[in-house]
Protein backbone atom coordinates (compact mmCIF):
# COMPACT_ATOMS: atom_id res chain seq x y z
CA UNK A 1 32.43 26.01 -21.36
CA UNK A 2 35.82 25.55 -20.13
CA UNK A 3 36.62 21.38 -19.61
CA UNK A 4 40.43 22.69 -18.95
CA UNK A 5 38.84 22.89 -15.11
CA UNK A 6 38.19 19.65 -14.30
CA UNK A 7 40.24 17.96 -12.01
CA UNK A 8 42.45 15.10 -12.76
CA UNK A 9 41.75 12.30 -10.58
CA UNK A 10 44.37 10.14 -11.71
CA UNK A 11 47.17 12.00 -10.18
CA UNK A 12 45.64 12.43 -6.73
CA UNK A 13 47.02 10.52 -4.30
CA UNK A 14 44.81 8.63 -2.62
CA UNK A 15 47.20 6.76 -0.10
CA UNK A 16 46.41 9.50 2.65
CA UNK A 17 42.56 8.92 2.76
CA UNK A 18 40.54 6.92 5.56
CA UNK A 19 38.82 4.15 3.74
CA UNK A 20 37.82 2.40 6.69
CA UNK A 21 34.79 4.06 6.93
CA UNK A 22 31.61 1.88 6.08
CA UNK A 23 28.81 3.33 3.68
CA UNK A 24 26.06 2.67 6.21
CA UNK A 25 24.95 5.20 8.80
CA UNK A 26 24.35 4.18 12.14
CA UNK A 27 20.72 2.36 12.18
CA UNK A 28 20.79 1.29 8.96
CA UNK A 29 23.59 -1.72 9.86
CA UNK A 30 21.15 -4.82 8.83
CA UNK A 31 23.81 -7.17 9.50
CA UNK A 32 26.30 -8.11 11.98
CA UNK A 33 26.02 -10.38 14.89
CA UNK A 34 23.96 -13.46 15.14
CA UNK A 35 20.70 -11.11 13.23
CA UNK A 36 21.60 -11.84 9.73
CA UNK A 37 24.50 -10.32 7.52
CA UNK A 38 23.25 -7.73 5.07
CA UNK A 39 24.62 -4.53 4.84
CA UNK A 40 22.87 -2.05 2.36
CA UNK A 41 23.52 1.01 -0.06
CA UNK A 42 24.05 4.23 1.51
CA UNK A 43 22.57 2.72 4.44
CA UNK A 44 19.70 1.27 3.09
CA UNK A 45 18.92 -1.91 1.89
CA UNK A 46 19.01 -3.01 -1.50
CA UNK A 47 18.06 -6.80 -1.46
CA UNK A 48 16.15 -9.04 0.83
CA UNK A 49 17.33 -10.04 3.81
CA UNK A 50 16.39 -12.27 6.77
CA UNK A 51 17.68 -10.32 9.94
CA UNK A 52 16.66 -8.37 12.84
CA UNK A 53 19.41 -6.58 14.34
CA UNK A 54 19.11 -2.52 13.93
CA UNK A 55 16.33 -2.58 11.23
CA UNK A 56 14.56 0.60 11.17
CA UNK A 57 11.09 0.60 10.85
CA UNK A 58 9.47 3.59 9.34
CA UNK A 59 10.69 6.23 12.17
CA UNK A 60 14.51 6.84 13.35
CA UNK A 61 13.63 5.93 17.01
CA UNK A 62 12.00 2.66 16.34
CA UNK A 63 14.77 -0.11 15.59
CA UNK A 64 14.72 -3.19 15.83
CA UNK A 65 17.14 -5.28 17.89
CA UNK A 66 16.12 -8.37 19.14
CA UNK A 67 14.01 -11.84 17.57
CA UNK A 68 11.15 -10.51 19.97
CA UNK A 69 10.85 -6.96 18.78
CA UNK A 70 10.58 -8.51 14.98
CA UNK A 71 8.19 -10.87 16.15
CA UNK A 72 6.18 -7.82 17.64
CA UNK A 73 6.77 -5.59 14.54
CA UNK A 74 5.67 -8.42 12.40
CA UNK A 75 2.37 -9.13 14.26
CA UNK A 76 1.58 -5.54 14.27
CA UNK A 77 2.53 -5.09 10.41
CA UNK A 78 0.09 -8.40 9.69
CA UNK A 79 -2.64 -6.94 11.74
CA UNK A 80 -2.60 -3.33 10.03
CA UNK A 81 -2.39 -5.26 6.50
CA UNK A 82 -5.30 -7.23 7.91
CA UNK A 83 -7.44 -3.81 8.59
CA UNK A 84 -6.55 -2.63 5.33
CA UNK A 85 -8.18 -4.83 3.47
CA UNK A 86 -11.22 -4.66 5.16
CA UNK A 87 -10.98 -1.20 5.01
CA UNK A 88 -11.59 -1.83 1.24
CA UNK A 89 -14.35 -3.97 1.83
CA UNK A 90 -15.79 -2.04 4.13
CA UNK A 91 -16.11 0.86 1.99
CA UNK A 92 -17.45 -1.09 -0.89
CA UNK A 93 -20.24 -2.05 1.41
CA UNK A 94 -20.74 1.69 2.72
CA UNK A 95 -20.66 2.66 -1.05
CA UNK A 96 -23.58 0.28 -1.63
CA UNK A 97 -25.61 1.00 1.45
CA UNK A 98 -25.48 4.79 0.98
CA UNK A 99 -26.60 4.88 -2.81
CA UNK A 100 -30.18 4.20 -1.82
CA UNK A 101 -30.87 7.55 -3.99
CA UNK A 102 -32.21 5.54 -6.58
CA UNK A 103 -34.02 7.64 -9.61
CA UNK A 104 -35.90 6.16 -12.30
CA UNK A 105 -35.38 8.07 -15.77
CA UNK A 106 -37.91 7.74 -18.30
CA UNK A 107 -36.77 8.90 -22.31
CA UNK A 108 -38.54 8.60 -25.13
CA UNK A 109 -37.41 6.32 -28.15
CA UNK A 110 -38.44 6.69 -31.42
CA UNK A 111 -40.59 3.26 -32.41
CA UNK A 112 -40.05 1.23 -35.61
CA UNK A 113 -43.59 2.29 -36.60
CA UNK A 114 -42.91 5.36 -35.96
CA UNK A 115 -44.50 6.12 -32.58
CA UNK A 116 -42.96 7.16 -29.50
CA UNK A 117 -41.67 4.63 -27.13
CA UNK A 118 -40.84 5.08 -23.25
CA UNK A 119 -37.60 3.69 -21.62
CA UNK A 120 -36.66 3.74 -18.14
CA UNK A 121 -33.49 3.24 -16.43
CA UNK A 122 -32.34 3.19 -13.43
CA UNK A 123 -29.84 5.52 -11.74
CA UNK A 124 -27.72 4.81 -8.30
CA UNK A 125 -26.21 7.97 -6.62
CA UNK A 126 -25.19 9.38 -4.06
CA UNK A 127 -24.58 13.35 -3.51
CA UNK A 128 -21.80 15.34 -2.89
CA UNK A 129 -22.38 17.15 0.06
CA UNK A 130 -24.43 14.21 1.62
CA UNK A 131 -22.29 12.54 5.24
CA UNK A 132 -22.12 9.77 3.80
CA UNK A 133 -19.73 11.09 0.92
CA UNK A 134 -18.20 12.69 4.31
CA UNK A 135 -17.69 9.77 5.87
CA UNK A 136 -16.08 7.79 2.26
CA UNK A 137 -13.40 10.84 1.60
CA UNK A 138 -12.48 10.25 5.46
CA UNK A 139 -11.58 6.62 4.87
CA UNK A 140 -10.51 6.72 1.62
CA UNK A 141 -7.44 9.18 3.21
CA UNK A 142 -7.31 6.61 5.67
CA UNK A 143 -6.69 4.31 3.43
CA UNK A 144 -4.15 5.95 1.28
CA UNK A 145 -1.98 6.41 4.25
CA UNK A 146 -2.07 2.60 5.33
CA UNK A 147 -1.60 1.49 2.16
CA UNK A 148 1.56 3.93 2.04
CA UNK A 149 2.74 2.58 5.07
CA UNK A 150 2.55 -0.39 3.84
CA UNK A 151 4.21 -0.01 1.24
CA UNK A 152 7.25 1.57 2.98
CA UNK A 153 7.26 -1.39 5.54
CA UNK A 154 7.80 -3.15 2.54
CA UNK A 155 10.37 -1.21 1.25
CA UNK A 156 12.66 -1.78 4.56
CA UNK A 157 13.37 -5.25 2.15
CA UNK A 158 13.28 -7.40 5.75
CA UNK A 159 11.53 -10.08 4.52
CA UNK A 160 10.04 -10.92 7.79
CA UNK A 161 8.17 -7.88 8.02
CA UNK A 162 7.43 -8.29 4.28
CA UNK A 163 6.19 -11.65 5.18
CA UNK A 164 3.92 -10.51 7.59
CA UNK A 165 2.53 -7.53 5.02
CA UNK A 166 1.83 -10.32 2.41
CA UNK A 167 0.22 -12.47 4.77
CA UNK A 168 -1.83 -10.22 6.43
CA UNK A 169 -3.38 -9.16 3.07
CA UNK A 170 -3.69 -12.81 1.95
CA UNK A 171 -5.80 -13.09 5.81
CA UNK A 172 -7.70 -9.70 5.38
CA UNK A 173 -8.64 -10.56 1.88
CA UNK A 174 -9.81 -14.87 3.06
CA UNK A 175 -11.97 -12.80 5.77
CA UNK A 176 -13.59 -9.63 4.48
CA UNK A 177 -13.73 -10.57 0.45
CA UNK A 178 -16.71 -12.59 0.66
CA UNK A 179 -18.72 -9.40 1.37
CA UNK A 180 -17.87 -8.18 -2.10
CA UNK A 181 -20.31 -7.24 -4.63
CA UNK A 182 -21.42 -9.36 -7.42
CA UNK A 183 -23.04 -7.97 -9.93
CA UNK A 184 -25.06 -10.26 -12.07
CA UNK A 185 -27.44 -9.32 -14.80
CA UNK A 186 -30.15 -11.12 -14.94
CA UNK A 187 -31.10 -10.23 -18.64
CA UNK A 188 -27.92 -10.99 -20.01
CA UNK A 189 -27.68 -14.62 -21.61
CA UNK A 190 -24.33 -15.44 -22.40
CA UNK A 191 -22.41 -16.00 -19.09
C-alpha cells in the first residue's frame, strides 16, 4: 500500500471555506428561541435537554413547536407507556387463564425397601397451535413494537417526553401490577 497518496491537510488552505454552516439539519434545531438552547450532534441530540421548539418526534412530519404540542406529545407518550405495562400484565394473566391443560404424570420411584413407588406431578401447558397461543404471539409483537417506540421516544433525549415515558410506566405499573402472579409453595418451609 502506497501512504505517498494521502493528502496533506496541513497545507490546504482553509481561508476560502464557508464555516458558517451549523451541523444540525433543519428539524433537528432543539434550541433557539424562548424553547430551550440545545443544539445536538449531527442534528441529533446528545444530552438532555428541557425544550420544545422543533423536536422531532419519531416521524419527520411530526415536530414539535409550541409548550402545547409538548404538553400533547407528553400526555400521549404517558398514556402509551401506561398501556404498555398493562399489556405485560395482561398477558401474564392470559398466560395463566389459558394453561388450564393441566396433566397429571404419574412415574415410578424405586422405594428404600425396594418396592416400587408412584409419584405424580403436575404439568401446566398450553399448545402450540391452540388460539390462545394465537392470540399471545399477536400481543407479544405488539408489545415489542411499543416498547421500541418507547424506547426511541426516549432516545429524542427531551426530557419532557422522557418524563412522561418514566411516569407513565411508574402509573401503568401502580395500576395493573397488583394482578401479578404470586407463586407460593405451600410445602416449602423456609420462607
Amino acid at each position: 500500500m502506497n501512504h505517498m497518496n494521502h493528502m496533506n491537510h496541513s497545507a490546504m488552505d482553509h481561508s476560502a471555506m464557508d464555516h458558517s454552516q451549523h451541523a444540525t439539519t433543519p428539524g433537528h434545531d432543539h434550541g433557539g428561541g424562548d424553547g430551550g438552547g440545545h443544539e445536538g450532534h449531527g442534528g441529533m441530540a446528545m444530552t438532555f435537554y428541557f425544550g420544545y421548539n422543533n423536536v422531532e418526534l419519531l416521524f419527520t412530519g411530526l415536530v414539535i413547536n409550541s409548550p402545547g404540542e409538548m404538553v400533547g406529545a407528553c400526555i400521549g407518550v404517558f398514556l402509551l407507556a401506561v398501556l404498555y405495562e398493562g399489556l405485560k400484565i395482561g398477558r401474564e394473566v392470559l398466560l395463566r387463564r389459558s394453561q388450564v391443560n393441566v396433566r397429571y404424570n404419574s412415574m415410578p420411584l424405586p422405594g428404600a425397601d425396594g418396592t416400587m413407588l408412584m409419584e405424580t406431578h403436575k404439568t401446566v401447558g398450553q399448545r402450540m397451535l391452540s388460539p390462545a397461543h394465537f392470540l399471545q404471539t399477536f400481543l407479544h409483537i405488539i408489545q415489542v413494537v411499543v416498547s421500541y417506540v418507547l424506547m426511541l421516544v426516549f432516545m429524542t433525549y427531551n426530557a419532557y417526553l422522557c418524563i412522561a415515558v418514566a411516569a407513565g410506566a411508574g402509573m401503568g405499573y401502580f395500576l395493573f401490577s397488583w394482578q401479578k402472579a404470586v407463586v407460593v409453595d405451600i410445602t416449602e418451609h423456609c420462607h
